[in-house]
N, C-alpha and C. Protein backbone atom coordinates (compact mmCIF):
# COMPACT_ATOMS: atom_id res chain seq x y z
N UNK A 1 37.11 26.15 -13.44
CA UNK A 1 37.58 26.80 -12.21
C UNK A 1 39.06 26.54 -12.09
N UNK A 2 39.82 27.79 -11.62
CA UNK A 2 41.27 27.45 -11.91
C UNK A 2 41.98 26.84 -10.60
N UNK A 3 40.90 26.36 -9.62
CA UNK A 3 41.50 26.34 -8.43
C UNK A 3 41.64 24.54 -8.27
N UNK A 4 40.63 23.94 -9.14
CA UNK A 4 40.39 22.80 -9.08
C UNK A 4 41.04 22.21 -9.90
N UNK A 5 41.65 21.14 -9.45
CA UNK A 5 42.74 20.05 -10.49
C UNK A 5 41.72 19.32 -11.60
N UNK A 6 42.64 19.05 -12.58
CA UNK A 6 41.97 17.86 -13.41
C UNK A 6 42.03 16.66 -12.92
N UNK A 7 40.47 16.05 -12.97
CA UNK A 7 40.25 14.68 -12.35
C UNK A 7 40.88 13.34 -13.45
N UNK A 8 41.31 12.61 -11.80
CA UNK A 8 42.10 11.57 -12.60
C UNK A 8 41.28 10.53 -13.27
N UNK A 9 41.68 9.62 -14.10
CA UNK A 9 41.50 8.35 -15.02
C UNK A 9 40.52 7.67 -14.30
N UNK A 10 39.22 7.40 -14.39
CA UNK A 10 38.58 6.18 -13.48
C UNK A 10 39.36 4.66 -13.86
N UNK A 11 39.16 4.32 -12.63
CA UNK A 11 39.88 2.88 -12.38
C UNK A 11 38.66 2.16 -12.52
N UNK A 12 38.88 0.85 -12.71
CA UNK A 12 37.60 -0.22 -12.18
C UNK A 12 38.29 -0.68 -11.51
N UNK A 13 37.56 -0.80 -10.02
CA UNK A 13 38.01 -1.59 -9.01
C UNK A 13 37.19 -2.74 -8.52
N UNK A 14 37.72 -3.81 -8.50
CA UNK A 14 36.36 -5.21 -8.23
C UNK A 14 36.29 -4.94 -6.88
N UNK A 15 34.45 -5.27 -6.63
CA UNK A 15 33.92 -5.86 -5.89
C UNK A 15 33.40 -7.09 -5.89
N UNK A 16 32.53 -7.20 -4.38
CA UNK A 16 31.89 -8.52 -3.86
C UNK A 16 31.42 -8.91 -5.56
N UNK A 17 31.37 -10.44 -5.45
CA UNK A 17 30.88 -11.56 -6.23
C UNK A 17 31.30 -10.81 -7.66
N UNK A 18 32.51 -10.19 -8.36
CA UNK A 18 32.90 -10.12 -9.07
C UNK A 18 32.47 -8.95 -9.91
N UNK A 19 31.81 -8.05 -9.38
CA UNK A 19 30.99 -7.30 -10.09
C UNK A 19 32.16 -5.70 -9.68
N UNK A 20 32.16 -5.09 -10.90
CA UNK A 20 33.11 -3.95 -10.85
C UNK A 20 32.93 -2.62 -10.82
N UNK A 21 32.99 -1.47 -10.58
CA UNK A 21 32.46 -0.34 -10.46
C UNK A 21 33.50 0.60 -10.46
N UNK A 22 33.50 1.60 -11.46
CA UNK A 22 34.38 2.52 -11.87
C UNK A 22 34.98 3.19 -10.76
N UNK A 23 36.08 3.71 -10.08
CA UNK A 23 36.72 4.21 -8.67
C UNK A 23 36.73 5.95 -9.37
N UNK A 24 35.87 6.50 -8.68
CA UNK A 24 35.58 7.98 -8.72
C UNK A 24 35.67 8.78 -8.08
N UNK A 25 37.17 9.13 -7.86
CA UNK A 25 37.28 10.08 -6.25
C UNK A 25 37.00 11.19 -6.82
N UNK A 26 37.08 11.67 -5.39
CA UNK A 26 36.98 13.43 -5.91
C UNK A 26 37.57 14.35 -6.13
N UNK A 27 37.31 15.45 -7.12
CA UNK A 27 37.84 16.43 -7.26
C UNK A 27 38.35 17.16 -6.23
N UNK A 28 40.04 17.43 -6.05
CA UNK A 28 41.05 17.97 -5.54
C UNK A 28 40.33 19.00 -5.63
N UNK A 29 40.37 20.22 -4.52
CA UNK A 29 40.02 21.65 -3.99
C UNK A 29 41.77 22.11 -3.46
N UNK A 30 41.98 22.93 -3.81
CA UNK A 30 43.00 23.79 -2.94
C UNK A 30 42.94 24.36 -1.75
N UNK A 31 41.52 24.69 -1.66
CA UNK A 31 40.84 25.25 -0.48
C UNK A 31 40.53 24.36 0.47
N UNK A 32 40.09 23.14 -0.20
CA UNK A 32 39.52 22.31 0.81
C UNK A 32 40.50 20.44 0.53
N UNK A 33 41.60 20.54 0.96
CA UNK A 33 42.19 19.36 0.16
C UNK A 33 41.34 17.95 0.99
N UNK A 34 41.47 17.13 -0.03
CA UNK A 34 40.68 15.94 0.14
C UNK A 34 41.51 15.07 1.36
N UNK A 35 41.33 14.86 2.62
CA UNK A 35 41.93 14.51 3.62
C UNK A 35 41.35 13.19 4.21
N UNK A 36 41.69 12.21 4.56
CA UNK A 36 41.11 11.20 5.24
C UNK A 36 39.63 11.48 5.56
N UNK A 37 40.20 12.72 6.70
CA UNK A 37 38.81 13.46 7.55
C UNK A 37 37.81 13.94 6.66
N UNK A 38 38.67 14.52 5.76
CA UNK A 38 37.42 15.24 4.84
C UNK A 38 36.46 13.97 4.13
N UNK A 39 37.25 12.95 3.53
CA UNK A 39 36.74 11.82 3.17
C UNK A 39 35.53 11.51 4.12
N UNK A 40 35.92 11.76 5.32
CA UNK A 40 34.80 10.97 6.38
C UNK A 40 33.66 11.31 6.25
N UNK A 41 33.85 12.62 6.30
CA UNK A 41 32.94 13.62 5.98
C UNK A 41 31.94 13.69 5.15
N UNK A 42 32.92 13.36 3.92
CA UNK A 42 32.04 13.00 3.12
C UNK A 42 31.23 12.10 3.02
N UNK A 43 31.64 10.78 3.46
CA UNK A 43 30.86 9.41 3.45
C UNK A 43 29.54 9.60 4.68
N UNK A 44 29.77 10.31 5.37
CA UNK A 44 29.29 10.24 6.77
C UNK A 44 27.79 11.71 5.84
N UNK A 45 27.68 12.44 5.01
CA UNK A 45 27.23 13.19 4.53
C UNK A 45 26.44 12.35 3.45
N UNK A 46 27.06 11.36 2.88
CA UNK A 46 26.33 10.75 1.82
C UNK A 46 25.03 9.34 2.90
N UNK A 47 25.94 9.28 3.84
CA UNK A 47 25.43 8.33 4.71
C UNK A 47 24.37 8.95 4.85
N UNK A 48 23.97 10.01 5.48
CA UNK A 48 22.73 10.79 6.53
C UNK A 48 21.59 10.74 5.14
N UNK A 49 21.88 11.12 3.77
CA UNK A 49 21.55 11.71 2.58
C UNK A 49 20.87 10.32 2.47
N UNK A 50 21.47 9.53 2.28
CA UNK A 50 21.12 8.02 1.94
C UNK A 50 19.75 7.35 3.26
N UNK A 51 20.40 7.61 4.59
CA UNK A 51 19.05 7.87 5.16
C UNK A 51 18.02 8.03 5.36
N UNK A 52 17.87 9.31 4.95
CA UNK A 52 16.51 10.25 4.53
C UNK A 52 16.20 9.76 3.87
N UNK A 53 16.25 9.50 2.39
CA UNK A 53 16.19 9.21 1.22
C UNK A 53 15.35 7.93 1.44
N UNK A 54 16.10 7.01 2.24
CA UNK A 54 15.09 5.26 2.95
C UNK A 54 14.30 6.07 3.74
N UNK A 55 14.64 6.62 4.55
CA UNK A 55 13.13 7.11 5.61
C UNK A 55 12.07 7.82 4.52
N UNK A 56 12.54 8.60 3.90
CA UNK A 56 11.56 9.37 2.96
C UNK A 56 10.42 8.33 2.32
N UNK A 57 11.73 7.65 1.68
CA UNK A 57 10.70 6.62 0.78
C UNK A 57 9.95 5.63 1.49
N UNK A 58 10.30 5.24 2.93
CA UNK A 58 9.33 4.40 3.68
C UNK A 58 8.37 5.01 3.80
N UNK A 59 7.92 5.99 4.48
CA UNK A 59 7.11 7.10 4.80
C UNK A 59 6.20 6.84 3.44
N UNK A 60 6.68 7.34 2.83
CA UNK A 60 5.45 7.15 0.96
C UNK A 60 5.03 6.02 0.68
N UNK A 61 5.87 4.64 1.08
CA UNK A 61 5.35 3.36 1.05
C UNK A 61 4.19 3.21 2.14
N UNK A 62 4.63 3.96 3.31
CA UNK A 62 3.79 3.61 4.05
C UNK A 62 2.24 4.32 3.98
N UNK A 63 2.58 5.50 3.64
CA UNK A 63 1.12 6.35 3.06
C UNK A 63 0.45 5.77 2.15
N UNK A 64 1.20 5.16 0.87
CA UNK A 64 0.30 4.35 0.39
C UNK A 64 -0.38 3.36 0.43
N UNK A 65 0.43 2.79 1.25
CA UNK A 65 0.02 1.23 1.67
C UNK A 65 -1.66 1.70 2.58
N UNK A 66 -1.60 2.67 3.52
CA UNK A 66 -2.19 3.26 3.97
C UNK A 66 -3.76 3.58 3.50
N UNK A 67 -3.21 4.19 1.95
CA UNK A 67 -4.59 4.49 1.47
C UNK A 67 -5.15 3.15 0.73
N UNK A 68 -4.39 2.85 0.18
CA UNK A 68 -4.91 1.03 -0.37
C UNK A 68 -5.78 0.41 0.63
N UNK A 69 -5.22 0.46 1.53
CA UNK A 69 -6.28 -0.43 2.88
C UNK A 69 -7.33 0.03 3.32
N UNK A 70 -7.07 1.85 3.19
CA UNK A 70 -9.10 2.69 3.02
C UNK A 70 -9.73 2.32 2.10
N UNK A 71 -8.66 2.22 1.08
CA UNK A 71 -9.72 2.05 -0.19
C UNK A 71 -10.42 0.75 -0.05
N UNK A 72 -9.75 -0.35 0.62
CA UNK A 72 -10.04 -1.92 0.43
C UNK A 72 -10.83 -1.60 1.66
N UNK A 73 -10.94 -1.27 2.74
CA UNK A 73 -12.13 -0.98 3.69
C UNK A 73 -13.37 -0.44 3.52
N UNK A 74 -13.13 0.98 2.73
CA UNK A 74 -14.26 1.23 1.75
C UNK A 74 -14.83 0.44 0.85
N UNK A 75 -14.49 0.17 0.05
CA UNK A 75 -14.83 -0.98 -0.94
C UNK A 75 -15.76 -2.10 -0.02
N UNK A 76 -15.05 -3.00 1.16
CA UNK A 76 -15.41 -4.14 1.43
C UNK A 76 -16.36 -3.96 2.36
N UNK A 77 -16.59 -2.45 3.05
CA UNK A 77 -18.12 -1.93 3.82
C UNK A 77 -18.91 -1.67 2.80
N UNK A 78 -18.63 -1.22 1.64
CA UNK A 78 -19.71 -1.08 0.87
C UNK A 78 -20.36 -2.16 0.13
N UNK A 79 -19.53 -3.30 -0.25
CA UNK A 79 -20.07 -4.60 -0.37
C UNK A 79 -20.57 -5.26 0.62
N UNK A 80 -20.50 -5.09 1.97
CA UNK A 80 -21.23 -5.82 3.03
C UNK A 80 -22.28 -5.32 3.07
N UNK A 81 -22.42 -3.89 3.17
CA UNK A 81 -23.83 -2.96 3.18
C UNK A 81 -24.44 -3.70 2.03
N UNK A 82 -24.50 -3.76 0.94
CA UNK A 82 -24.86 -4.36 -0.49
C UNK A 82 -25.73 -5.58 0.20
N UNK A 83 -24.44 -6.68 0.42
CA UNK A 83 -24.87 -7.86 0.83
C UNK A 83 -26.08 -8.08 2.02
N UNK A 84 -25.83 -6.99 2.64
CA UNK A 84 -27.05 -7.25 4.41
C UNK A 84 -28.27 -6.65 3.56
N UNK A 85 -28.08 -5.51 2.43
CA UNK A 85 -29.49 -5.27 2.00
C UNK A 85 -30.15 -6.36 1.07
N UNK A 86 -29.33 -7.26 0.06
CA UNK A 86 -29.80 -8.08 -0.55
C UNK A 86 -30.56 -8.98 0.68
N UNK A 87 -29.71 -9.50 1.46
CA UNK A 87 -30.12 -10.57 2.71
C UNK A 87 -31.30 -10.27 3.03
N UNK A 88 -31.32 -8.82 3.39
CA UNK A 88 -32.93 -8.21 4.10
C UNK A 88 -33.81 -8.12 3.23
N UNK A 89 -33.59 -7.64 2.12
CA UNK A 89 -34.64 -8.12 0.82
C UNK A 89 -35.17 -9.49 0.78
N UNK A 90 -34.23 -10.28 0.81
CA UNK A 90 -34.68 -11.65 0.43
C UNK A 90 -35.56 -12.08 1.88
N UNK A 91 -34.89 -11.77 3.09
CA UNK A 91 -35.56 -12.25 4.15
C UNK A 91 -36.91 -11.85 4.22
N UNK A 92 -37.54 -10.12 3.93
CA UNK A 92 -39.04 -9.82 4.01
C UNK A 92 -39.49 -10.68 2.58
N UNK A 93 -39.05 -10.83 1.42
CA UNK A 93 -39.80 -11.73 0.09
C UNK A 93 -40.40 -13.13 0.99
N UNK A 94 -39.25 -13.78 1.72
CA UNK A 94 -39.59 -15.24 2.37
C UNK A 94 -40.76 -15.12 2.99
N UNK A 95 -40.73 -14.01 4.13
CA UNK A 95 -41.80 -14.15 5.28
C UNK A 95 -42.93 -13.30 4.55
N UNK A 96 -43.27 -12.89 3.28
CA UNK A 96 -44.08 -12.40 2.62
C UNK A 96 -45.15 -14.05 1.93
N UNK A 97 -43.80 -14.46 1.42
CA UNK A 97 -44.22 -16.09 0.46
C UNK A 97 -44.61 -16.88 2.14
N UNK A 98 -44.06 -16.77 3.07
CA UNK A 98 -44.85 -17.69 4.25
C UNK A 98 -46.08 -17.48 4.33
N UNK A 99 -46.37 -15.91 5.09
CA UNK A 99 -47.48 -15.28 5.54
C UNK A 99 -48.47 -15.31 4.32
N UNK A 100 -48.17 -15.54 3.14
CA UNK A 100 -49.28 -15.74 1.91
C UNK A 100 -49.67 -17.16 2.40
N UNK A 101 -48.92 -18.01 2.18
CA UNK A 101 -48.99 -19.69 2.20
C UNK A 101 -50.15 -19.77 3.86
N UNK A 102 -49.60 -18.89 4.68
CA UNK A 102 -50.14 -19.39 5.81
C UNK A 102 -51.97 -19.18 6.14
N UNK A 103 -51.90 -17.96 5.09
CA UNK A 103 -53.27 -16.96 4.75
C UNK A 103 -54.10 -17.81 4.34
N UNK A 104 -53.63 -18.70 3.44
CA UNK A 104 -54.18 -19.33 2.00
C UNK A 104 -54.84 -20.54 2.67
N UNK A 105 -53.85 -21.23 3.89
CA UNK A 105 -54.19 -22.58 4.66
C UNK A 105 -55.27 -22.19 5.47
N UNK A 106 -55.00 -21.03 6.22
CA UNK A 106 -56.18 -20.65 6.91
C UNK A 106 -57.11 -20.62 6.18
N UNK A 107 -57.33 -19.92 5.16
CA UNK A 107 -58.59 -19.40 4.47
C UNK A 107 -59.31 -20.58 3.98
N UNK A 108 -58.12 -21.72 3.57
CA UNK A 108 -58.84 -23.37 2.92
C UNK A 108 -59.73 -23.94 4.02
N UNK A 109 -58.85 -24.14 5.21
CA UNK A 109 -59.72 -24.56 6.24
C UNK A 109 -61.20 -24.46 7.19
N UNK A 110 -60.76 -22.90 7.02
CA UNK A 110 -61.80 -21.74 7.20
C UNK A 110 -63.33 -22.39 6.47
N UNK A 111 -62.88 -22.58 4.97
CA UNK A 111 -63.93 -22.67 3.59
C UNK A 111 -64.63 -24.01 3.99
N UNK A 112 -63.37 -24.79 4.18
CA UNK A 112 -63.96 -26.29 4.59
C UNK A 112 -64.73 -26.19 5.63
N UNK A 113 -64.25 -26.07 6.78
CA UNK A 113 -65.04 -25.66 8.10
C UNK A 113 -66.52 -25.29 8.00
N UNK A 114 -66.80 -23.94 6.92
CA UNK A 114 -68.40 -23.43 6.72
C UNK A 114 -68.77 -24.75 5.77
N UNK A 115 -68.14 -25.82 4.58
CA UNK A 115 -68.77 -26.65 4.19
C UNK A 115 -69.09 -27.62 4.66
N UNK A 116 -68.73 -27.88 5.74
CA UNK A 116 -68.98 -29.05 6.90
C UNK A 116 -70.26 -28.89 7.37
N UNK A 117 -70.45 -27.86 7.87
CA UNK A 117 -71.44 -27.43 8.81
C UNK A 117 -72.72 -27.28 8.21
């Protein structure tokens, strides 16, 4: 484009705790020259962008997090259901093995009782 300058040389400019990052301004416009304001503009544009971008991605963290915890609710009702039917199984086997035992005492006593007599 003949309107746009050739971009200058990247610099490295240091930052915090020593760590450096290439200085990448922007391409000169004729139309639109790069101005403090326009700068603002820009940052204030990358700002909102950068925004979204965290809200976006919270939002998806949070949907997932979301379905993980159906899934782990599902899962952990369906293992309780599991568990109360084993429980109830085992509880009618017990009072099955009582009510035999209790049959059996009666019926001994019963036997004895007619051999007494």
């Amino acid at each position: 484009d003949g309107k746009r300058q050739a971009q200058e040389p990247k610099q490295e400019t240091p930052r915090l705790h020593g760590i450096t990052e290439p200085n990448s301004p922007t391409k000169a416009n004729t139309e639109y020259p790069n101005t403090p304001e326009k700068q603002d503009l820009d940052l204030k544009s990358h700002l909102m962008d950068f925004k979204k971008d965290v809200k976006n991605s919270l939002r998806e963290t949070q949907e997932n997090i979301n379905k993980q915890v159906e899934a782990y609710r599902e899962e952990s009702q369906k293992s309780l259901k599991q568990f109360q039917e084993n429980t109830n199984n085992q509880l009618k086997e017990l009072k099955m093995e009582i009510e035999n035992i209790y049959s059996q005492r009666t019926w001994k006593k019963t036997k004895q009782n007619k051999t007494k007599k």
